[in-house]
PDBML (XML) file of the C-alpha atoms, coordinates in Angstrom:
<?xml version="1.0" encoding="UTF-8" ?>
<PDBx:datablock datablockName="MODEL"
   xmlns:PDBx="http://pdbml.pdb.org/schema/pdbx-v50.xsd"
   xmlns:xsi="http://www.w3.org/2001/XMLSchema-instance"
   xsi:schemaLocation="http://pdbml.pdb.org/schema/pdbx-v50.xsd pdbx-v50.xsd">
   <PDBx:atom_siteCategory>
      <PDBx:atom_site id="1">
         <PDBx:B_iso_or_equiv>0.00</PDBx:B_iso_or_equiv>
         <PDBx:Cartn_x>-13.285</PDBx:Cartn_x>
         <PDBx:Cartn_y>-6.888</PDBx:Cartn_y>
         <PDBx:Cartn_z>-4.586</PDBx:Cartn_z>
         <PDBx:auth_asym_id>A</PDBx:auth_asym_id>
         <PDBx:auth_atom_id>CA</PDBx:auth_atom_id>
         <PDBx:auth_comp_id>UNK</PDBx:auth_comp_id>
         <PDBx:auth_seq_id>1</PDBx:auth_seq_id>
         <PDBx:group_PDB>ATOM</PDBx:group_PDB>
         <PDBx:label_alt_id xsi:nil="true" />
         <PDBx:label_asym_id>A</PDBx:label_asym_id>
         <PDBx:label_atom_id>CA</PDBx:label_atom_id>
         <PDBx:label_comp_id>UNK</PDBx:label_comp_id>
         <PDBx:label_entity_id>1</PDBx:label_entity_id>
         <PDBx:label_seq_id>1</PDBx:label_seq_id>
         <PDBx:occupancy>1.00</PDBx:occupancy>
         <PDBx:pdbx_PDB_model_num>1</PDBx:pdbx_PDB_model_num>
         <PDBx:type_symbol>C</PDBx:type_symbol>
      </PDBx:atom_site>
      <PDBx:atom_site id="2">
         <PDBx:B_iso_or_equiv>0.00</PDBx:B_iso_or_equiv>
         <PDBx:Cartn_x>-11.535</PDBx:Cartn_x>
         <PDBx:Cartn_y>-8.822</PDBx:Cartn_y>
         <PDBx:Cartn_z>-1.881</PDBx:Cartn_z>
         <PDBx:auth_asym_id>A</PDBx:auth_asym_id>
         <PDBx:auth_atom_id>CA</PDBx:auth_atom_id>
         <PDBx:auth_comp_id>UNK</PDBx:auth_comp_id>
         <PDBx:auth_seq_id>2</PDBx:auth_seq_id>
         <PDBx:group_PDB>ATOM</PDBx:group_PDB>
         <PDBx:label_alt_id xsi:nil="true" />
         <PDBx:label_asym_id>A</PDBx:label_asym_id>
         <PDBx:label_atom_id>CA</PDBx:label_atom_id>
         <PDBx:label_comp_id>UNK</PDBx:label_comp_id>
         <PDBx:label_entity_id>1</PDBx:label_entity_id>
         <PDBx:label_seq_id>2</PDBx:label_seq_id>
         <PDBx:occupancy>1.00</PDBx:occupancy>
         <PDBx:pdbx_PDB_model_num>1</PDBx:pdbx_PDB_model_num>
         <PDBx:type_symbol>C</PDBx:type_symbol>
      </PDBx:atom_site>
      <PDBx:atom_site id="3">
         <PDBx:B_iso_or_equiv>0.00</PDBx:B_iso_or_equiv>
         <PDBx:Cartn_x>-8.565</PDBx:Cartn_x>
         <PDBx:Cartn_y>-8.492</PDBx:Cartn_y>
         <PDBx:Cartn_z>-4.282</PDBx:Cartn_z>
         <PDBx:auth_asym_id>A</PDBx:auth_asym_id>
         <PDBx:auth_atom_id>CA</PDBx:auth_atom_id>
         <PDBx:auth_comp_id>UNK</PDBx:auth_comp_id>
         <PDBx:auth_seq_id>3</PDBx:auth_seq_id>
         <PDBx:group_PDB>ATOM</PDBx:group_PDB>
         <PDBx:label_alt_id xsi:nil="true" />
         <PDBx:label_asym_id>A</PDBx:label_asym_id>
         <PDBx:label_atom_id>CA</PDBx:label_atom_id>
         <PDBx:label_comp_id>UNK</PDBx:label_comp_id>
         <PDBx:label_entity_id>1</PDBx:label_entity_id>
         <PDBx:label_seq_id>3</PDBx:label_seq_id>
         <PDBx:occupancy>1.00</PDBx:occupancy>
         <PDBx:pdbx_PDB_model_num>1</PDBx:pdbx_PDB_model_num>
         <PDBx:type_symbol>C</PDBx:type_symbol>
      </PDBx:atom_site>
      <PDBx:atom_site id="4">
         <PDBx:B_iso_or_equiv>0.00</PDBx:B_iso_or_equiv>
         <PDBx:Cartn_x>-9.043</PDBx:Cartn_x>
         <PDBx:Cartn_y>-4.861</PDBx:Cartn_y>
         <PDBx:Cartn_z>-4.357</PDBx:Cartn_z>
         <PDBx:auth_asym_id>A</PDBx:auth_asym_id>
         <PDBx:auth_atom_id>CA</PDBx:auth_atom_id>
         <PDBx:auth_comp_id>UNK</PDBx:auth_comp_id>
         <PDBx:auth_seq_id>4</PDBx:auth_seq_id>
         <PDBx:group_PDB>ATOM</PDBx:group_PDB>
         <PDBx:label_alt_id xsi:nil="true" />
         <PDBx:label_asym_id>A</PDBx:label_asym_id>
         <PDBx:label_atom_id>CA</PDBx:label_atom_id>
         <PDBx:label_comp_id>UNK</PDBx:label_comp_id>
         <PDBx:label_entity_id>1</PDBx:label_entity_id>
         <PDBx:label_seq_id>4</PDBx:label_seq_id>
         <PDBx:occupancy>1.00</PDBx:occupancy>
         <PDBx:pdbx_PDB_model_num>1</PDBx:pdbx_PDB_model_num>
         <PDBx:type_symbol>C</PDBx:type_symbol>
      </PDBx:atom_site>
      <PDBx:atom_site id="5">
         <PDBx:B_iso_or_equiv>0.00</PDBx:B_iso_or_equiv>
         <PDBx:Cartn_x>-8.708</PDBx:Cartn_x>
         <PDBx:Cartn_y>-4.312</PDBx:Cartn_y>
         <PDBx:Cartn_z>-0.455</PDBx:Cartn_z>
         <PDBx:auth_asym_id>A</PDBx:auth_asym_id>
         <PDBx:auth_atom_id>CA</PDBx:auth_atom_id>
         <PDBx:auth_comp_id>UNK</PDBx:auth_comp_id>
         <PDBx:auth_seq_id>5</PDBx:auth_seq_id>
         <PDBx:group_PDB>ATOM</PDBx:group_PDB>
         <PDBx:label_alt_id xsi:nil="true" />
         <PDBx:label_asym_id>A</PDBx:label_asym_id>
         <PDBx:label_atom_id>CA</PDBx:label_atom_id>
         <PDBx:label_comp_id>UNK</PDBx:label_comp_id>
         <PDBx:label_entity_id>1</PDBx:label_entity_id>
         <PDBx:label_seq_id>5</PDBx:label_seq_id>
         <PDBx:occupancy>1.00</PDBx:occupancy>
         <PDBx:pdbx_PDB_model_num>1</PDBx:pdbx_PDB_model_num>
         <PDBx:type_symbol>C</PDBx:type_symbol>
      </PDBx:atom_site>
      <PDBx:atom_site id="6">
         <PDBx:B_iso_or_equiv>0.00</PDBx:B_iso_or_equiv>
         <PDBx:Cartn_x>-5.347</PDBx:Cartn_x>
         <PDBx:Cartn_y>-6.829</PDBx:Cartn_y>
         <PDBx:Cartn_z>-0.431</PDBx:Cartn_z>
         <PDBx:auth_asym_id>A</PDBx:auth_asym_id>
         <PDBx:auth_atom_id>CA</PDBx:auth_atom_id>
         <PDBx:auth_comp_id>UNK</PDBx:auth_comp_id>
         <PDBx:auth_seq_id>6</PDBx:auth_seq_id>
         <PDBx:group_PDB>ATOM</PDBx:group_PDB>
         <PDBx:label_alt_id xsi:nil="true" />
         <PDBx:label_asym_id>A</PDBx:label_asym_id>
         <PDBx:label_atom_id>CA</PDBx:label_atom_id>
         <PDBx:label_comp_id>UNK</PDBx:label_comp_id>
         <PDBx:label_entity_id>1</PDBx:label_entity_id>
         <PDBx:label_seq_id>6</PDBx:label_seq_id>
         <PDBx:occupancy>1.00</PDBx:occupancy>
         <PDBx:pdbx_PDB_model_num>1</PDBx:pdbx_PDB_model_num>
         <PDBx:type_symbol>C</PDBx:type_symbol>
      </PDBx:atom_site>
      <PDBx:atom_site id="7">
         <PDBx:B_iso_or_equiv>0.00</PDBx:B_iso_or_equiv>
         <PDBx:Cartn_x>-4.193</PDBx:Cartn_x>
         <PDBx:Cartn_y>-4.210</PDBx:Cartn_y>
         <PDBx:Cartn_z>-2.821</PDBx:Cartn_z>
         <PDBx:auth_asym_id>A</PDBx:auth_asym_id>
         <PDBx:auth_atom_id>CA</PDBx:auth_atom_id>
         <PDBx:auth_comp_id>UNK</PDBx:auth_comp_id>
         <PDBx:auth_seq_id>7</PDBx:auth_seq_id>
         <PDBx:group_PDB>ATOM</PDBx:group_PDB>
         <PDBx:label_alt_id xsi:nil="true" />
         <PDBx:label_asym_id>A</PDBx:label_asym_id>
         <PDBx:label_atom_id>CA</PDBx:label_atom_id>
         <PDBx:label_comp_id>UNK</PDBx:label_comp_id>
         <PDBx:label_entity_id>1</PDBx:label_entity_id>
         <PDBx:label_seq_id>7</PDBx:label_seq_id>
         <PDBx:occupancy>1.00</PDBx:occupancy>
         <PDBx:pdbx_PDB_model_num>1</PDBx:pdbx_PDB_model_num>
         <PDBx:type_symbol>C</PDBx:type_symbol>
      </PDBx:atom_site>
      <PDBx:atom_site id="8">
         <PDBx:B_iso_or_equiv>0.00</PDBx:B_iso_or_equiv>
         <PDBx:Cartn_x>-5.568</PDBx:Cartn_x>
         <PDBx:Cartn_y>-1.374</PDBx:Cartn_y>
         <PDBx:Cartn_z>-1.020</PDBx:Cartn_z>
         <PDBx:auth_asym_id>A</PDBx:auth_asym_id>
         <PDBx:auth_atom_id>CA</PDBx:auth_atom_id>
         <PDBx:auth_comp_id>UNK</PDBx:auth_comp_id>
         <PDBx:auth_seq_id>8</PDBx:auth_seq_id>
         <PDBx:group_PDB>ATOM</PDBx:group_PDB>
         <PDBx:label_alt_id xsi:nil="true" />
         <PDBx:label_asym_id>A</PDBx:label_asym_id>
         <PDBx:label_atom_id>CA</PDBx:label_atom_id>
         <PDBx:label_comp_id>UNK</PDBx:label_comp_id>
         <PDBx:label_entity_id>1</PDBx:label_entity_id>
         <PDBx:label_seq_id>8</PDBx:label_seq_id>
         <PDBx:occupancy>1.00</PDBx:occupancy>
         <PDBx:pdbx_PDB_model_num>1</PDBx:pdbx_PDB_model_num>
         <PDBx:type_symbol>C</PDBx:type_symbol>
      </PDBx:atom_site>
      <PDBx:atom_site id="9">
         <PDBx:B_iso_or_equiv>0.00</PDBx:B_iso_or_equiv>
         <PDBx:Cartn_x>-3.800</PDBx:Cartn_x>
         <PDBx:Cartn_y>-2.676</PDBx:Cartn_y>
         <PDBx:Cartn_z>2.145</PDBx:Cartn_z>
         <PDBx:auth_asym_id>A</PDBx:auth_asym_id>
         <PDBx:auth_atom_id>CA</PDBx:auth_atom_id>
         <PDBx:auth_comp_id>UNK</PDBx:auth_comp_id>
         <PDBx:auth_seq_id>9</PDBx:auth_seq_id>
         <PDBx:group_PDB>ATOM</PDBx:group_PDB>
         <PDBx:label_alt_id xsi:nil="true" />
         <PDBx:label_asym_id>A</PDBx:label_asym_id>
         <PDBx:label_atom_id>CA</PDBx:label_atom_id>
         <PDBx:label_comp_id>UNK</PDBx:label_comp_id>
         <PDBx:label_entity_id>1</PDBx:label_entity_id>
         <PDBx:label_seq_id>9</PDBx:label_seq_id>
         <PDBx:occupancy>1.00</PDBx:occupancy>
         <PDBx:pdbx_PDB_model_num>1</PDBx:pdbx_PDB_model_num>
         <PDBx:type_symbol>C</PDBx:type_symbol>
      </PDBx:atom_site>
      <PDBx:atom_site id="10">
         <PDBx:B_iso_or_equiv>0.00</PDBx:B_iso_or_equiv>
         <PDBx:Cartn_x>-0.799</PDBx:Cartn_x>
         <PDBx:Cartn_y>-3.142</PDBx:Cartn_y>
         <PDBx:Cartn_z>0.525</PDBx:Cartn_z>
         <PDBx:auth_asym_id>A</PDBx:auth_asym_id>
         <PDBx:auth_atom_id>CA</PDBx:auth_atom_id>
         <PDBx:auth_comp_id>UNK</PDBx:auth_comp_id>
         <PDBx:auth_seq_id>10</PDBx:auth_seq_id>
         <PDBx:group_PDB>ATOM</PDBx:group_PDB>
         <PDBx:label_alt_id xsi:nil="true" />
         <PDBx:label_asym_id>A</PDBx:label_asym_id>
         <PDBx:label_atom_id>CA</PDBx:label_atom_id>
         <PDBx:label_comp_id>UNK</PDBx:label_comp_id>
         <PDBx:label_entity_id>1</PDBx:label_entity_id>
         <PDBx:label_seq_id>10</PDBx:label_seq_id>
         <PDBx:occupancy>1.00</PDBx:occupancy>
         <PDBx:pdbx_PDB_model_num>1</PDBx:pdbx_PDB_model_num>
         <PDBx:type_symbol>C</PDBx:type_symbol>
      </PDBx:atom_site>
      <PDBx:atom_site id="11">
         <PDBx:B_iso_or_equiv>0.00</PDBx:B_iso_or_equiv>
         <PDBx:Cartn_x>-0.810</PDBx:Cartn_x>
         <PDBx:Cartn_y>0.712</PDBx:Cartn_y>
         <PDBx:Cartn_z>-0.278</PDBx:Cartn_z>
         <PDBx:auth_asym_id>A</PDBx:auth_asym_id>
         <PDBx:auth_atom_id>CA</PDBx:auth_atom_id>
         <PDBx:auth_comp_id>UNK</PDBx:auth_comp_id>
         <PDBx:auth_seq_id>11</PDBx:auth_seq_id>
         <PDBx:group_PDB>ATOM</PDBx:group_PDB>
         <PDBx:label_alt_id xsi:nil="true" />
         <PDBx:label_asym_id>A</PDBx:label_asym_id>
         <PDBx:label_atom_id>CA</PDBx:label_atom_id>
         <PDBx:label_comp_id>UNK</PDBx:label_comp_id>
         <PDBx:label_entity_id>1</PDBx:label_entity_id>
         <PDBx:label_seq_id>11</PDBx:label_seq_id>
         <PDBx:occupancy>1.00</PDBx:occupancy>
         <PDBx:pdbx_PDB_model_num>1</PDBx:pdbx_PDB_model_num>
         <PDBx:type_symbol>C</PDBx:type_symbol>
      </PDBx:atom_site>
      <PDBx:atom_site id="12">
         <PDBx:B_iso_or_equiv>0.00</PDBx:B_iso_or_equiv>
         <PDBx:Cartn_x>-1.264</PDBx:Cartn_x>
         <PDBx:Cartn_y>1.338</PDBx:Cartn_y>
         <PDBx:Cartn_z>3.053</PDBx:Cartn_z>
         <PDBx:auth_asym_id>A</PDBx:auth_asym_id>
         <PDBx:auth_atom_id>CA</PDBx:auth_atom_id>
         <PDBx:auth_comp_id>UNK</PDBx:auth_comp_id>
         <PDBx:auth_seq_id>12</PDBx:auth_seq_id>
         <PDBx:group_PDB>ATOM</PDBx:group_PDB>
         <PDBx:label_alt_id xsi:nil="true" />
         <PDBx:label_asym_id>A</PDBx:label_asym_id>
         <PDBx:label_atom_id>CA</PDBx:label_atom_id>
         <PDBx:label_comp_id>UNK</PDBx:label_comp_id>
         <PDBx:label_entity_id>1</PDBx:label_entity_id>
         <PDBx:label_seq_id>12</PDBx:label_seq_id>
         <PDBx:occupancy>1.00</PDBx:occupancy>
         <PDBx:pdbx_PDB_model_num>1</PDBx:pdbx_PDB_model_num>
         <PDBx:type_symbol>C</PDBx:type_symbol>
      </PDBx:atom_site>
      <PDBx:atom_site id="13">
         <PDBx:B_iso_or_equiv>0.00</PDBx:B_iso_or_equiv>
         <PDBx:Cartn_x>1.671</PDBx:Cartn_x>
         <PDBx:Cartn_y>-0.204</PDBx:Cartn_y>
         <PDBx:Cartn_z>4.208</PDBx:Cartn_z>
         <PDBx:auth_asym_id>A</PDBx:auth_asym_id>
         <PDBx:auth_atom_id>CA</PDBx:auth_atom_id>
         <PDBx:auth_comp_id>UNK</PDBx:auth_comp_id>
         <PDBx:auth_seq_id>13</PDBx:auth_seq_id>
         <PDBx:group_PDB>ATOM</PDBx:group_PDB>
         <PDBx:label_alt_id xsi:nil="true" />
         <PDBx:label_asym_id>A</PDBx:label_asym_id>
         <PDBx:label_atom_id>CA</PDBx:label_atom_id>
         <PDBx:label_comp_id>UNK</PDBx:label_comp_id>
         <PDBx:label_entity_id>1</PDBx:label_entity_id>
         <PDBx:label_seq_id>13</PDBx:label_seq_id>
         <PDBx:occupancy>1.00</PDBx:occupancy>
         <PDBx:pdbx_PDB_model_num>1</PDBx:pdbx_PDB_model_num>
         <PDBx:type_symbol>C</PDBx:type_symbol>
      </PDBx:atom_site>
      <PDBx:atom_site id="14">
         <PDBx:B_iso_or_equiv>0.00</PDBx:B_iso_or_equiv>
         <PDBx:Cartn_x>3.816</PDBx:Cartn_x>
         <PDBx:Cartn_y>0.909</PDBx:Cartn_y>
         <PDBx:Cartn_z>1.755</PDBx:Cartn_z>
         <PDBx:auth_asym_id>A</PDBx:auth_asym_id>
         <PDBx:auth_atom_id>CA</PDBx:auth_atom_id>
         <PDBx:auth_comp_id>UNK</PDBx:auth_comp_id>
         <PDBx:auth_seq_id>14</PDBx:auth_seq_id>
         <PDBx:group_PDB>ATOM</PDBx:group_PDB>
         <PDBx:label_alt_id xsi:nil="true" />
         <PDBx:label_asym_id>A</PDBx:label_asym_id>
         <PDBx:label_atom_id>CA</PDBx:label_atom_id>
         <PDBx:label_comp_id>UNK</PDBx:label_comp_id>
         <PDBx:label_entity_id>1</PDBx:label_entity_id>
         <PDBx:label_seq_id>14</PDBx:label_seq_id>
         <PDBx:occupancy>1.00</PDBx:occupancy>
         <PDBx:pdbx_PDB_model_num>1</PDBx:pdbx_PDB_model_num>
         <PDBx:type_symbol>C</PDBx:type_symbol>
      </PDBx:atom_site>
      <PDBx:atom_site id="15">
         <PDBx:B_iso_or_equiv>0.00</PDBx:B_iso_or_equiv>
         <PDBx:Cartn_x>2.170</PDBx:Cartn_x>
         <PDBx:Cartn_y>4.261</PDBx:Cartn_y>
         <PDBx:Cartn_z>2.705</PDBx:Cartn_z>
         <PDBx:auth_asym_id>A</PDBx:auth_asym_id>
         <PDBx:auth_atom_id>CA</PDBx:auth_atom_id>
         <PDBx:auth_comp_id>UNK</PDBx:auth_comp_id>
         <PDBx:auth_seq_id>15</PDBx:auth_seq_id>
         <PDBx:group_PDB>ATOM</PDBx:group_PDB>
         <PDBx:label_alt_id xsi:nil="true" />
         <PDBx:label_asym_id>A</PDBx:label_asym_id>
         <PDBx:label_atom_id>CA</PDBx:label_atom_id>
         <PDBx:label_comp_id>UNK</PDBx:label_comp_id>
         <PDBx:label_entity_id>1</PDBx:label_entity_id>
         <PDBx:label_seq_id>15</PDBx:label_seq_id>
         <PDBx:occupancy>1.00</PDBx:occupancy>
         <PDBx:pdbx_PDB_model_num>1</PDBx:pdbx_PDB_model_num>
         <PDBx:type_symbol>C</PDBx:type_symbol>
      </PDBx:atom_site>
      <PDBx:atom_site id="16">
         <PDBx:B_iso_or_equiv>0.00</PDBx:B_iso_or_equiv>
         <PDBx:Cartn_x>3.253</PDBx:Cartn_x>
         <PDBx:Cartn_y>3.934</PDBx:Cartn_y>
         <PDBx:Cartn_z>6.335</PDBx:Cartn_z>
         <PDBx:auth_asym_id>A</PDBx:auth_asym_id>
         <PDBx:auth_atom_id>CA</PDBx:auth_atom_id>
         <PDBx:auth_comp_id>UNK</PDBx:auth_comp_id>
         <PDBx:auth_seq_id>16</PDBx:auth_seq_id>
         <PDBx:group_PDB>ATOM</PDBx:group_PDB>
         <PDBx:label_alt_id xsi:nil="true" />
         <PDBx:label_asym_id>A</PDBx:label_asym_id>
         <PDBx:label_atom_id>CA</PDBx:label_atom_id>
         <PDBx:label_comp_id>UNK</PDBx:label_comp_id>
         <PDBx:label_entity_id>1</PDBx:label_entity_id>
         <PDBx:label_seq_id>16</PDBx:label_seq_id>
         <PDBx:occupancy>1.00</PDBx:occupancy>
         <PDBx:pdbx_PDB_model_num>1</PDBx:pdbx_PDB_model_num>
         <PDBx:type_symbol>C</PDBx:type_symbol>
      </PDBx:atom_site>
      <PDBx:atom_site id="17">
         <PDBx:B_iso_or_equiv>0.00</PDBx:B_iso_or_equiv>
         <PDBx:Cartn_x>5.837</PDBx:Cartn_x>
         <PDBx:Cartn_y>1.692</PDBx:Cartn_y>
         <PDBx:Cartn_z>6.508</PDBx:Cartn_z>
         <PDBx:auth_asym_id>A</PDBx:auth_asym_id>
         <PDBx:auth_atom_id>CA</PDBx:auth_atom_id>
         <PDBx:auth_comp_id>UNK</PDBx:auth_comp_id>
         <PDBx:auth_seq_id>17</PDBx:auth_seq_id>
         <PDBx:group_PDB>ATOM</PDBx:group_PDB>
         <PDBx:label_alt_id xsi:nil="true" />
         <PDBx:label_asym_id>A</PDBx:label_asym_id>
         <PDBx:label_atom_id>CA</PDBx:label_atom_id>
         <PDBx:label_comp_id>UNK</PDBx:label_comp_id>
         <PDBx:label_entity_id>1</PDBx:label_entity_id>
         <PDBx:label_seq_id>17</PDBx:label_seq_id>
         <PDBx:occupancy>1.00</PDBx:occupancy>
         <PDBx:pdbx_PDB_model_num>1</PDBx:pdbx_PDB_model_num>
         <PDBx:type_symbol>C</PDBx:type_symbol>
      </PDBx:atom_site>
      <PDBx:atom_site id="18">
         <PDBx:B_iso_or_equiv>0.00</PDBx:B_iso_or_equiv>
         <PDBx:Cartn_x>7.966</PDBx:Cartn_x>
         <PDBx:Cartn_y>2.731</PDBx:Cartn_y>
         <PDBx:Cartn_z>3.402</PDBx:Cartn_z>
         <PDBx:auth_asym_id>A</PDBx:auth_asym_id>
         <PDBx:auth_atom_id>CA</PDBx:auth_atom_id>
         <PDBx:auth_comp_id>UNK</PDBx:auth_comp_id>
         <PDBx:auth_seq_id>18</PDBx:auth_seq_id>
         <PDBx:group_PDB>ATOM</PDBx:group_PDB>
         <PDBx:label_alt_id xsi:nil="true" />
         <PDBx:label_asym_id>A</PDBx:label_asym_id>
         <PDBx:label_atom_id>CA</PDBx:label_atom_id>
         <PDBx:label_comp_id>UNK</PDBx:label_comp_id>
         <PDBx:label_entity_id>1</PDBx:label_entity_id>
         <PDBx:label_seq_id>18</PDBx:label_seq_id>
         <PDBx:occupancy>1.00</PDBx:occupancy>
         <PDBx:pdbx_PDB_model_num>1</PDBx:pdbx_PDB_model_num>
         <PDBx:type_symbol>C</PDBx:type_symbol>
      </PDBx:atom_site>
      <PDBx:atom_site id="19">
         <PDBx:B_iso_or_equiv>0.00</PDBx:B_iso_or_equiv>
         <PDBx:Cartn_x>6.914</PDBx:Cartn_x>
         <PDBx:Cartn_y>6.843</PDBx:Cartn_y>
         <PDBx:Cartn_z>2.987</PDBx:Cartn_z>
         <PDBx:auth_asym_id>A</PDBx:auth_asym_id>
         <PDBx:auth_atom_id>CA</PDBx:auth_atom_id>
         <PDBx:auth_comp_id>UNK</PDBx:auth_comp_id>
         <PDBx:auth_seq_id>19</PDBx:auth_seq_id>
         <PDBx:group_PDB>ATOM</PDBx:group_PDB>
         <PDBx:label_alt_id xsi:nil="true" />
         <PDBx:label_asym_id>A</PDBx:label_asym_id>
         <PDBx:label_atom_id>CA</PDBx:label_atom_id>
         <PDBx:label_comp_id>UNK</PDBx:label_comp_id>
         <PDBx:label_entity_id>1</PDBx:label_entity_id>
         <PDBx:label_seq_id>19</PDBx:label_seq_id>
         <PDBx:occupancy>1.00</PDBx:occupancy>
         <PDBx:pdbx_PDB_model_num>1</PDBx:pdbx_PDB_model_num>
         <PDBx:type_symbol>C</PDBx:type_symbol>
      </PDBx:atom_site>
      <PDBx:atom_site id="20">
         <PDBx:B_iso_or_equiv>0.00</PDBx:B_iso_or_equiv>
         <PDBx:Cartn_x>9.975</PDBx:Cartn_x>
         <PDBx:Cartn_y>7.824</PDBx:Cartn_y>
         <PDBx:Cartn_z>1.206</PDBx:Cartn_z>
         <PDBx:auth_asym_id>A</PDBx:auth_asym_id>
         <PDBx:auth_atom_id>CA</PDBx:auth_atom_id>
         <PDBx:auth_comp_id>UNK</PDBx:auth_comp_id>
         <PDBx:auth_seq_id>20</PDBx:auth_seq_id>
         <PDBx:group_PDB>ATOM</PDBx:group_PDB>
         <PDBx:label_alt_id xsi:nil="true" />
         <PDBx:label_asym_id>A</PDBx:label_asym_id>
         <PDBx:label_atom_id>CA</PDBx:label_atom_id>
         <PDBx:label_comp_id>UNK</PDBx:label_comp_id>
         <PDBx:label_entity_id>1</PDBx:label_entity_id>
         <PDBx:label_seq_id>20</PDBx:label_seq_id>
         <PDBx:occupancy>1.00</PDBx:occupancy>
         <PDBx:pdbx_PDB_model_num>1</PDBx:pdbx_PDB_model_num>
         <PDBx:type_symbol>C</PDBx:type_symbol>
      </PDBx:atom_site>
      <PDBx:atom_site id="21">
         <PDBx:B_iso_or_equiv>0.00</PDBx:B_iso_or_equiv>
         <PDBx:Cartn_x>9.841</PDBx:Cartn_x>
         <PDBx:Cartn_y>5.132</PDBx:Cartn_y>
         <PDBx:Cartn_z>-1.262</PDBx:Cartn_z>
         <PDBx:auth_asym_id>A</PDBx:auth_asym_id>
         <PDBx:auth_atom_id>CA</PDBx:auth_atom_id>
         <PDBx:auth_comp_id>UNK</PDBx:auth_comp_id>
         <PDBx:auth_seq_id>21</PDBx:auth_seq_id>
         <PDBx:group_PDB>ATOM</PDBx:group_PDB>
         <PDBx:label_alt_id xsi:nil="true" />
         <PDBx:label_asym_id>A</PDBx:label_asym_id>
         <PDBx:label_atom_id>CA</PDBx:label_atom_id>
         <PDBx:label_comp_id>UNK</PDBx:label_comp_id>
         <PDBx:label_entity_id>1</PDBx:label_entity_id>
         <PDBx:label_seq_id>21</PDBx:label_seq_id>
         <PDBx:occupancy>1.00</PDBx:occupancy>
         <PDBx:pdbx_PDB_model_num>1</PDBx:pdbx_PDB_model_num>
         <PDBx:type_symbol>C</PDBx:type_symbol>
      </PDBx:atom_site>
      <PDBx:atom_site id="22">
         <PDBx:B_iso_or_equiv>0.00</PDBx:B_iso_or_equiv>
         <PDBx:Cartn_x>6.273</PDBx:Cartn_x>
         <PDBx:Cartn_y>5.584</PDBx:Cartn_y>
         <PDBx:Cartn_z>-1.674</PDBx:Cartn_z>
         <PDBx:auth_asym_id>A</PDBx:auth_asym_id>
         <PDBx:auth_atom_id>CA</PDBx:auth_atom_id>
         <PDBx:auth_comp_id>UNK</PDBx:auth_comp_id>
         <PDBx:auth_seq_id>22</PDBx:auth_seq_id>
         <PDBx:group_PDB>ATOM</PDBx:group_PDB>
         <PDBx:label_alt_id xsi:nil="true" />
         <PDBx:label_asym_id>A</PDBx:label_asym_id>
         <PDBx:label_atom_id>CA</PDBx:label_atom_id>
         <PDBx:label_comp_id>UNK</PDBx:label_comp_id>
         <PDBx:label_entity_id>1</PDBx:label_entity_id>
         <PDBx:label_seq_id>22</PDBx:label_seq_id>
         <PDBx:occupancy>1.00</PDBx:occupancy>
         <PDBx:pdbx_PDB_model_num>1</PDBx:pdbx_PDB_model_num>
         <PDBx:type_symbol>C</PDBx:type_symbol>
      </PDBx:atom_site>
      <PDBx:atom_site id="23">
         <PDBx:B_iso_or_equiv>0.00</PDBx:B_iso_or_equiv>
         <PDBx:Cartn_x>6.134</PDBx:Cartn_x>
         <PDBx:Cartn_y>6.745</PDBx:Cartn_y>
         <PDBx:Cartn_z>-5.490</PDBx:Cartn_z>
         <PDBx:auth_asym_id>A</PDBx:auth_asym_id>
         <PDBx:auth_atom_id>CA</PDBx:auth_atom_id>
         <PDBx:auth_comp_id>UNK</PDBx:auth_comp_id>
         <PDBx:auth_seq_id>23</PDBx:auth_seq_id>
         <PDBx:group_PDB>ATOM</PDBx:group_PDB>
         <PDBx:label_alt_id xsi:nil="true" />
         <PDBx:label_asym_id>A</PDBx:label_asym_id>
         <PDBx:label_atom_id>CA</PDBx:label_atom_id>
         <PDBx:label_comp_id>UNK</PDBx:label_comp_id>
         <PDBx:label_entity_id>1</PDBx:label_entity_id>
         <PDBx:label_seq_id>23</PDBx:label_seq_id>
         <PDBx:occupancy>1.00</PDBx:occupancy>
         <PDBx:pdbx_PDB_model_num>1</PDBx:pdbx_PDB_model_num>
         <PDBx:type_symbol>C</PDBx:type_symbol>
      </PDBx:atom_site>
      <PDBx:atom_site id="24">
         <PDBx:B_iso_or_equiv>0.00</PDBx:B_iso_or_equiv>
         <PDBx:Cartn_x>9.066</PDBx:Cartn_x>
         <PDBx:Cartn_y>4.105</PDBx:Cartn_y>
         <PDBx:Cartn_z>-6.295</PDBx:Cartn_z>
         <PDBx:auth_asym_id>A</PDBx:auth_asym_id>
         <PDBx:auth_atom_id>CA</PDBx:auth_atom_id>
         <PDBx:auth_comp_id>UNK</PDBx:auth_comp_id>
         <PDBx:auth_seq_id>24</PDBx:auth_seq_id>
         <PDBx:group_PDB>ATOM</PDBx:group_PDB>
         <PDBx:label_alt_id xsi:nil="true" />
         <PDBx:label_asym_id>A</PDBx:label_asym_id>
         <PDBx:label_atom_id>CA</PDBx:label_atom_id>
         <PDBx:label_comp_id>UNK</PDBx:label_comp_id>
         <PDBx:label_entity_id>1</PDBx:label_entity_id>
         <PDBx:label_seq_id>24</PDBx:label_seq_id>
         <PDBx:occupancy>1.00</PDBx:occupancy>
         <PDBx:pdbx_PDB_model_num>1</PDBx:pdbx_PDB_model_num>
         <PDBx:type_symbol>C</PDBx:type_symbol>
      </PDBx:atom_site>
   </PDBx:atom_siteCategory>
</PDBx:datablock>
């Protein structure tokens, strides 16, 4: 689980940070 919400972070960064390379 604490695994989980690293990953989920990371998504949410990518998300945010990098938008148009997103699906990439």
């Amino acid at each position: 689980e604490s695994a989980v919400l690293l990953a989920m972070a990371f998504d949410r960064y990518v998300a945010i940070c990098k938008p148009l390379h997103y699906t990439t």
